[in-house]
Protein backbone atom coordinates (compact mmCIF):
# COMPACT_ATOMS: atom_id res chain seq x y z
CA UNK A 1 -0.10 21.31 -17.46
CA UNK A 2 -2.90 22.00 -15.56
CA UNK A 3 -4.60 19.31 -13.20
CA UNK A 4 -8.15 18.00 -14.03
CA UNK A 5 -10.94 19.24 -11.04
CA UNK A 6 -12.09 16.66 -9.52
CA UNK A 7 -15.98 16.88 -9.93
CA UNK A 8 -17.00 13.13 -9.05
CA UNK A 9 -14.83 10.54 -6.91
CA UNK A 10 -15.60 6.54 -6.98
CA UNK A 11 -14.89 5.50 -3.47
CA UNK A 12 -13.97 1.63 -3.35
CA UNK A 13 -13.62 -0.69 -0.02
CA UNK A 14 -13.48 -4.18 -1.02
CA UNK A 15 -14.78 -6.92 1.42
CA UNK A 16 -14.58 -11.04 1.60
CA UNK A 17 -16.92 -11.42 -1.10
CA UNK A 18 -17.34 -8.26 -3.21
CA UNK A 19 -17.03 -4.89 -3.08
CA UNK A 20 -18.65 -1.52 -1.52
CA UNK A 21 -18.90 1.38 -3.78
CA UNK A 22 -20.00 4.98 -3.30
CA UNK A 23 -20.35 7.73 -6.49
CA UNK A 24 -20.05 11.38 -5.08
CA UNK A 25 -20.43 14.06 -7.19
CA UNK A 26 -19.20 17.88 -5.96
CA UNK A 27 -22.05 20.05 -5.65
CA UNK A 28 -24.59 16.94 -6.17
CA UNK A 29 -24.15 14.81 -3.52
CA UNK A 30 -23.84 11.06 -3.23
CA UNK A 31 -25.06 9.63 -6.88
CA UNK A 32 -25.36 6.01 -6.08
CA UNK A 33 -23.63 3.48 -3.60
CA UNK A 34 -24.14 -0.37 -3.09
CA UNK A 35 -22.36 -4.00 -2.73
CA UNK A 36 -21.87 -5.84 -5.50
CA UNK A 37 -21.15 -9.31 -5.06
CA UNK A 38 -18.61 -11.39 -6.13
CA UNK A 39 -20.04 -14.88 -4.45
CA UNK A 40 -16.65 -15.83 -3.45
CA UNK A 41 -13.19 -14.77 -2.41
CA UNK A 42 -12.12 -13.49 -5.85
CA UNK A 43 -10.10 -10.81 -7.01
CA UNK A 44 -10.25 -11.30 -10.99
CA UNK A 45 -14.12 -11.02 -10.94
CA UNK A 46 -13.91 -7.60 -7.99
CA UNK A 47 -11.38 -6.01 -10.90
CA UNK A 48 -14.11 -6.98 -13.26
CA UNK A 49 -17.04 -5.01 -11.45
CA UNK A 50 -14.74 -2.34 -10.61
CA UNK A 51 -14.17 -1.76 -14.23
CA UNK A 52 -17.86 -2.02 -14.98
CA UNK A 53 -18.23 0.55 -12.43
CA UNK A 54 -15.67 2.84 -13.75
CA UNK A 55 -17.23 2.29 -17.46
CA UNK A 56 -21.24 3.29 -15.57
CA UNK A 57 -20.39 6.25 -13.60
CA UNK A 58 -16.97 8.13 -15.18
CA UNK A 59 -15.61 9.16 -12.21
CA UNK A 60 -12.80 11.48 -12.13
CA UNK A 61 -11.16 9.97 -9.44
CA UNK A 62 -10.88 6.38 -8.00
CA UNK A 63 -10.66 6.41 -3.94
CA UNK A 64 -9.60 3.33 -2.10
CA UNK A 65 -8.36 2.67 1.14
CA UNK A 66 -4.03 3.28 1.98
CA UNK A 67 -3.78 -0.16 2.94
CA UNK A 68 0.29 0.48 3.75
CA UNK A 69 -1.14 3.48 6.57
CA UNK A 70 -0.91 2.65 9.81
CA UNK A 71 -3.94 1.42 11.39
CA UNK A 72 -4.86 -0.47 8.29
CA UNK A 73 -5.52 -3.93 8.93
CA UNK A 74 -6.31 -5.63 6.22
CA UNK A 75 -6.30 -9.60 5.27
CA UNK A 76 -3.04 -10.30 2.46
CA UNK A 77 -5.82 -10.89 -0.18
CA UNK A 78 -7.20 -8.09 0.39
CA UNK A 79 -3.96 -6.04 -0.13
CA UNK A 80 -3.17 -7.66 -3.15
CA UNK A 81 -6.70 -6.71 -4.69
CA UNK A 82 -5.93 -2.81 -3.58
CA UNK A 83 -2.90 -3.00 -5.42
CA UNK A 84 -4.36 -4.99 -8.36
CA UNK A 85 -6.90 -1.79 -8.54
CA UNK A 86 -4.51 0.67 -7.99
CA UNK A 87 -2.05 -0.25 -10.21
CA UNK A 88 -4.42 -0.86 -12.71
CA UNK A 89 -4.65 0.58 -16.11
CA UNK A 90 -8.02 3.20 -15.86
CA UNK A 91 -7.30 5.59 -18.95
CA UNK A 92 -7.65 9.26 -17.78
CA UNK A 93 -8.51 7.94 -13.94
CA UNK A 94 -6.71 9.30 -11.01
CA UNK A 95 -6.33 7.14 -8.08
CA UNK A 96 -6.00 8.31 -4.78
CA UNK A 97 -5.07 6.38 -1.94
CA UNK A 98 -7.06 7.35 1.58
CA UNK A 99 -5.57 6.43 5.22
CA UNK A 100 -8.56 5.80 7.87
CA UNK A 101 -7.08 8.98 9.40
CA UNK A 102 -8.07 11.52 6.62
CA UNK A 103 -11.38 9.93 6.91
CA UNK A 104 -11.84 10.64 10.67
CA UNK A 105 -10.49 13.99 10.18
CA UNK A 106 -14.31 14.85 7.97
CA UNK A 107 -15.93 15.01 11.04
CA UNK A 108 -15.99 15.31 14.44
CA UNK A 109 -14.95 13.51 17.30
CA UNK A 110 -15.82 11.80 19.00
CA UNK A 111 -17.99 10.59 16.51
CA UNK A 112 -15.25 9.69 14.33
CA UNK A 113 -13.62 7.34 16.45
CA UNK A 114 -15.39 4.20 15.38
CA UNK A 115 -16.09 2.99 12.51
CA UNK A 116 -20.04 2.30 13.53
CA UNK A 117 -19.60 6.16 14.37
CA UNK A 118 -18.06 7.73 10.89
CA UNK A 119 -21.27 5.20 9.29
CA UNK A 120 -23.73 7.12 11.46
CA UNK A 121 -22.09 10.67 10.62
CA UNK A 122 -22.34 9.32 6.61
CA UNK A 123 -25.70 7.81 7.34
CA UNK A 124 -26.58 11.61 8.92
CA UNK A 125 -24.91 13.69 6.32
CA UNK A 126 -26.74 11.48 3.56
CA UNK A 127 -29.99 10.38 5.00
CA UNK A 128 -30.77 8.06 1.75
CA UNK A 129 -28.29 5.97 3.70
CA UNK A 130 -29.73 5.54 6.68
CA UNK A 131 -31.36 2.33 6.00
CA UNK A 132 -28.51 0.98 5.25
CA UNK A 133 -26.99 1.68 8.59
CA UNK A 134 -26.15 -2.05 10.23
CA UNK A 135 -27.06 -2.40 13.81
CA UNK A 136 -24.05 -2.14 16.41
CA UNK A 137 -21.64 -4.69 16.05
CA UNK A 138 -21.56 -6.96 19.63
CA UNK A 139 -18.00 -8.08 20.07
CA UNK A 140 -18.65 -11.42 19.13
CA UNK A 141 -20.42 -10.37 15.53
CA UNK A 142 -18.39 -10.31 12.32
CA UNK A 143 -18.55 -7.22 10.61
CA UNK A 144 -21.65 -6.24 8.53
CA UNK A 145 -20.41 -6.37 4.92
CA UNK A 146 -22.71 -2.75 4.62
CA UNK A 147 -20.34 -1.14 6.89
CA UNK A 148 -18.23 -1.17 3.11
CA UNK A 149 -20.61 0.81 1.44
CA UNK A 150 -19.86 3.75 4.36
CA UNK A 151 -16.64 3.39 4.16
CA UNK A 152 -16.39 3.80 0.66
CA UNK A 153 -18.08 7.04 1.26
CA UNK A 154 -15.67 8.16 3.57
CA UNK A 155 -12.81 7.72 1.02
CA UNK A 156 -15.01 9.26 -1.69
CA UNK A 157 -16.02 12.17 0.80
CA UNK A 158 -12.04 12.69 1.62
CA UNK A 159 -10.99 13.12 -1.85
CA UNK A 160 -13.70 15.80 -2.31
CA UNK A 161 -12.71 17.58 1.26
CA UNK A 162 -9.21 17.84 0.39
CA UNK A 163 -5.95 15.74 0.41
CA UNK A 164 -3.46 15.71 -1.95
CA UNK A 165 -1.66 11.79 -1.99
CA UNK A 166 -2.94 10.72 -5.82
CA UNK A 167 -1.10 7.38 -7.05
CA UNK A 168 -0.48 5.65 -10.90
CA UNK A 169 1.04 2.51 -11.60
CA UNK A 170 4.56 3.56 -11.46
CA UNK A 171 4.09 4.55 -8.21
CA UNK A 172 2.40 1.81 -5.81
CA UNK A 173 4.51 -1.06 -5.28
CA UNK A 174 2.84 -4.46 -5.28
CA UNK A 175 1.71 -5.59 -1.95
CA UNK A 176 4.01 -8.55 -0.56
């Protein structure tokens, strides 16, 4: 059987209270990308928009972060939510797990070696993102919850650039 080409990717990064998406379609570009909030820590209602997404924009492929790679370090809800997306049941949908490592292999370094610098090589390649770009994170600052939306690009953007690790429900173990 042949496999399907992968023409656009859904690239998800879930955060404390939603989710970041980005839609990339080969030869188009980026499509659309935004938060959508869930108002609270909840994984029921981030499945819920993530199937609303799927049901919008038809991607071919689903892209979320490896959170088993090293140098993942993500909070235990947050793992189970990857795995409650991965594992879920998207009829026809490929899901492809990304390590933080393909993503700074797109570009180069050193500008890949922080995450404020793989958003400013998205915000460059894709200058309709560039007012999205947060301002540098001080050490005492949490995280900008639009630094999601670029890194859902870079999963989207790694599927399309190669890499080969695709997933289905009888494959990804649930996170413990």
């Amino acid at each position: 059987m042949a496999k399907k080409q992968i023409k656009r990717v859904l690239g998800i990064d879930p955060f404390s209270r939603g989710v970041g998406f980005a839609v990339v379609e080969e030869g188009v570009g980026l499509v659309d990308w935004g938060l959508r909030i869930t108002g609270r820590p909840d994984n029921q209602r981030a499945v819920e928009i993530i199937a609303e997404m799927i049901d919008r924009f038809k991607p071919d492929l689903l892209a979320l972060e490896d959170w088993k790679a090293a140098g993942s370090r993500r909070c235990e809800r947050v793992e189970i939510l990857l795995n409650l997306i991965a594992t879920g049941k998207w009829e026809g949908m490929v899901v492809r797990l990304v390590s933080v490592r393909e993503v700074r292999a797109i570009g180069p370094l050193p500008d890949m070696a922080t995450k404020y610098g793989r958003a400013t090589f998205f915000a460059d390649q894709y200058p309709e993102l560039q007012a999205f770009l947060p301002p540098v994170r001080k050490p005492w600052m949490s995280e900008d919850t639009r630094m999601s939306i670029f890194d859902a690009v870079g999963f989207a953007v790694a599927c399309l650039s190669g890499g080969r690790r695709e997933t289905d429900a009888s494959e990804t173990q649930l996170a413990s």
